[in-house]
N, C-alpha and C. Protein backbone atom coordinates (compact mmCIF):
# COMPACT_ATOMS: atom_id res chain seq x y z
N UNK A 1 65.07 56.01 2.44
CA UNK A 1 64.54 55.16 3.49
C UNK A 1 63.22 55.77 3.96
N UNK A 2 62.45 55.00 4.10
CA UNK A 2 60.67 55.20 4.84
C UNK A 2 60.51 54.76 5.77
N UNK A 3 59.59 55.14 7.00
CA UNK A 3 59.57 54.70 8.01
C UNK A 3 57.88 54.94 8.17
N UNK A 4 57.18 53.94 8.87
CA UNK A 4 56.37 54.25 9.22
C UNK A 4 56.24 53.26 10.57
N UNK A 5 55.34 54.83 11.05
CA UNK A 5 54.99 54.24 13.00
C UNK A 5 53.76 54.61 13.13
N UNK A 6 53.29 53.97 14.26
CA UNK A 6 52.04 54.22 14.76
C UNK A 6 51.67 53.78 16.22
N UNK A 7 50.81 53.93 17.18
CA UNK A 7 50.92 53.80 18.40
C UNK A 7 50.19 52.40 18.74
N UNK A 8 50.47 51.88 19.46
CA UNK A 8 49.61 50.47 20.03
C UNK A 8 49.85 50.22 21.86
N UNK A 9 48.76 49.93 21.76
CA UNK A 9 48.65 49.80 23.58
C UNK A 9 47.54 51.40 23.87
N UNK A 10 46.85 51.30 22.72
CA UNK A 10 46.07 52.79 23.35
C UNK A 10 45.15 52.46 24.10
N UNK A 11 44.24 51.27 24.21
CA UNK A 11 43.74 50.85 25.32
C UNK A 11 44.16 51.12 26.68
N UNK A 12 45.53 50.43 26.98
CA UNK A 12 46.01 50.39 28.44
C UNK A 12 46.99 52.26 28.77
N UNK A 13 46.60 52.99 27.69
CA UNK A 13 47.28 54.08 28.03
C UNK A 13 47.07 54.66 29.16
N UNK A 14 45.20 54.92 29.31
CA UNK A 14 45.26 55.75 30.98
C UNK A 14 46.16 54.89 32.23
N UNK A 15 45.73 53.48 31.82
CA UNK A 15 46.65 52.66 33.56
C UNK A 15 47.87 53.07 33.03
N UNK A 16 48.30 52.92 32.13
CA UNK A 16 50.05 53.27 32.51
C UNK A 16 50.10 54.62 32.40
N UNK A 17 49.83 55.64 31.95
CA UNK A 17 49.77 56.95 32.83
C UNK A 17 49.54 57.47 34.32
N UNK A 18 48.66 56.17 34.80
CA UNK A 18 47.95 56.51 36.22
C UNK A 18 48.80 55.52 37.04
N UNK A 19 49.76 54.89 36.64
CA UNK A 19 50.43 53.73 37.21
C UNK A 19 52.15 54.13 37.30
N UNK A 20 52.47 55.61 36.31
CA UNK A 20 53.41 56.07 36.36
C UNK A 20 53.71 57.58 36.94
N UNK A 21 52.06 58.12 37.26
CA UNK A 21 51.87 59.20 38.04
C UNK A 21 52.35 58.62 39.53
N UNK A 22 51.90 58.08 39.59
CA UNK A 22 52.19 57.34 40.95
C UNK A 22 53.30 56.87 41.41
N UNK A 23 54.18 56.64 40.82
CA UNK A 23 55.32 56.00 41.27
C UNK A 23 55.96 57.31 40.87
N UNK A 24 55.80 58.48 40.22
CA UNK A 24 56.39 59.82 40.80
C UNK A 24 56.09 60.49 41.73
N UNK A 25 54.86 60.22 42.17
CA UNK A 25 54.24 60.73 43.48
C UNK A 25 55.13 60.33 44.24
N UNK A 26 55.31 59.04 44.66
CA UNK A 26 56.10 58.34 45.61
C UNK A 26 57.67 58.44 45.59
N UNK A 27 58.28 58.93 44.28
CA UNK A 27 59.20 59.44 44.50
C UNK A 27 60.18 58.24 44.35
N UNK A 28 59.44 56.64 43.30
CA UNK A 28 59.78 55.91 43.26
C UNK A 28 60.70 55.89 41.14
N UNK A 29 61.74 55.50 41.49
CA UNK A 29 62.58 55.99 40.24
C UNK A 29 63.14 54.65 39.12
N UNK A 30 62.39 53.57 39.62
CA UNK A 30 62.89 52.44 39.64
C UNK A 30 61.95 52.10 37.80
N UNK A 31 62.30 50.96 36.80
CA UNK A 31 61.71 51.33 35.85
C UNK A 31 60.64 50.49 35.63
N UNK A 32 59.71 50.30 34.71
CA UNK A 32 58.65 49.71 34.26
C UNK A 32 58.96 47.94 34.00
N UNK A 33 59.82 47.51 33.92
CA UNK A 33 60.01 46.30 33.37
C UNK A 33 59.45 45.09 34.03
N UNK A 34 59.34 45.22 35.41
CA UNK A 34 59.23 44.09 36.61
C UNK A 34 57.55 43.36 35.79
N UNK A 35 57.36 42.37 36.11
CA UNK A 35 56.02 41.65 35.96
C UNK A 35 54.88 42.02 36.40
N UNK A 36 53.99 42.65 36.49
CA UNK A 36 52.97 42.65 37.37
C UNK A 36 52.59 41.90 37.99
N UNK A 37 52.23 41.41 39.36
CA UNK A 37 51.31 40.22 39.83
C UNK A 37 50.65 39.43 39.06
N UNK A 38 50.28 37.90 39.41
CA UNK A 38 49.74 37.28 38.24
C UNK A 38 48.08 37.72 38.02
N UNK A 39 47.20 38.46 38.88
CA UNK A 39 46.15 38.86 38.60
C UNK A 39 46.10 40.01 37.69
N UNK A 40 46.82 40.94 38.29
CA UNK A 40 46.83 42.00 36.90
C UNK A 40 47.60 41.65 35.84
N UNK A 41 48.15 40.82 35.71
CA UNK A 41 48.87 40.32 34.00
C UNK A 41 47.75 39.94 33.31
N UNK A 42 47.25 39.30 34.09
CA UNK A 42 46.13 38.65 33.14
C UNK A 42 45.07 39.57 32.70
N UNK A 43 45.14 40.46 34.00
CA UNK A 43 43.59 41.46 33.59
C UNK A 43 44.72 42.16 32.20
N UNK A 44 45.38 42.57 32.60
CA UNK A 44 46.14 43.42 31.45
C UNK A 44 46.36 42.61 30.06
N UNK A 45 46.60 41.53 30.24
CA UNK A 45 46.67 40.73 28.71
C UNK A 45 45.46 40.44 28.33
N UNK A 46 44.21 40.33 28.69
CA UNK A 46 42.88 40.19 28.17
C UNK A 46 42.60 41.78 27.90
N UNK A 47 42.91 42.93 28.01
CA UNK A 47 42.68 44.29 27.59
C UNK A 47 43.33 44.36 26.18
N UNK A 48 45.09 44.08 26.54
CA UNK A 48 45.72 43.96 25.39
C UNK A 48 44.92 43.32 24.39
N UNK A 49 44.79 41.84 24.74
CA UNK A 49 43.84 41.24 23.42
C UNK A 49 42.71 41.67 22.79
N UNK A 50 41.95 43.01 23.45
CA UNK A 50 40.95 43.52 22.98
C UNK A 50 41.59 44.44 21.60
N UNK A 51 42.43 44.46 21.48
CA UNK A 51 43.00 44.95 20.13
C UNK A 51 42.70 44.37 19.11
N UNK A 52 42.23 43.17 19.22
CA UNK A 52 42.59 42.55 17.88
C UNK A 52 40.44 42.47 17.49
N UNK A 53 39.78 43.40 18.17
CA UNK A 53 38.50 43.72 17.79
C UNK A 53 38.53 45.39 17.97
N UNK A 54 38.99 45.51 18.50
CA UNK A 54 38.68 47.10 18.41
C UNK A 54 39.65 47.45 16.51
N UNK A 55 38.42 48.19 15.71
CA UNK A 55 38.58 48.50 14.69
C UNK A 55 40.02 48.88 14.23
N UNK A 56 40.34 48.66 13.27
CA UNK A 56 42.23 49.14 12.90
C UNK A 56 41.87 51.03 12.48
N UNK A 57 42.38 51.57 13.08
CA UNK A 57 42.77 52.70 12.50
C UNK A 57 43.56 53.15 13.52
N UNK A 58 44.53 54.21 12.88
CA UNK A 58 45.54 54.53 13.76
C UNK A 58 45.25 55.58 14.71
N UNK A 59 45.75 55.76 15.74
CA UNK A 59 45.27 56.84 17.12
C UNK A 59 46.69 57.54 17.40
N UNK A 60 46.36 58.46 17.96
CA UNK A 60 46.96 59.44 18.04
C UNK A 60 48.28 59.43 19.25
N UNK A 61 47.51 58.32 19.60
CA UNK A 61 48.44 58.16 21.20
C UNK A 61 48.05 56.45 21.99
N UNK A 62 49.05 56.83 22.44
CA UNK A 62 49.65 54.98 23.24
C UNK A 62 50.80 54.81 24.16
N UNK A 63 50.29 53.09 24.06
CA UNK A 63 51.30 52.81 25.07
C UNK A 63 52.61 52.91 24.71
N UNK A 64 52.95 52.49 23.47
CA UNK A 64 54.41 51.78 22.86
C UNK A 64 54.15 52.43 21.38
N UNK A 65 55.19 52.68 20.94
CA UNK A 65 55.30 53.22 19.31
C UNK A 65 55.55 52.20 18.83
N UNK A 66 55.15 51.63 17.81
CA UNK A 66 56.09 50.82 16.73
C UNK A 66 56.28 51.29 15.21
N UNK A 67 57.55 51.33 15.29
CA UNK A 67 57.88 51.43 13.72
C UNK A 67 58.99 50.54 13.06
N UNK A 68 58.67 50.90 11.84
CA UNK A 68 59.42 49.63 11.01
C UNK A 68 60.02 50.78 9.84
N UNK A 69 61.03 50.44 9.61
CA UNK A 69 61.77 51.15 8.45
C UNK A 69 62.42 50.45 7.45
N UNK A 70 62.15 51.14 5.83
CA UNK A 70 62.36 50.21 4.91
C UNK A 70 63.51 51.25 3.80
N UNK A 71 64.03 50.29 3.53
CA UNK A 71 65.06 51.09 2.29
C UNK A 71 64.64 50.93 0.52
């Protein structure tokens, strides 16, 4: 079996680093899933979509891993 992964969401990595510093600051334990407001969804899904111009090569680090595994 092979697996290969690679990172995506490296764009939005500093906000969700700086968005999860914070809610340890605060001492808040609660998890990532909730929606954002509808202004930052959108700012955040027009960042996301900047993926699909920013050049393909793989980076070292991100938001989300994805991998796929094959037999």
């Amino acid at each position: 079996m092979t697996y290969l992964g690679f990172f995506i969401n490296t764009l939005l990595l500093p906000a969700v680093a700086l968005a999860r510093a914070w809610k340890r600051l605060r001492g808040d334990g609660s998890h990532d899933l909730d929606r954002p407001p509808a202004v930052m969804n959108e700012a955040l899904a027009r960042v996301f979509a900047l993926a699909a111009v920013v050049p393909r090569c793989r980076m070292p680090v991100g938001a989300s891993l994805l991998v796929v595994g094959r037999r």
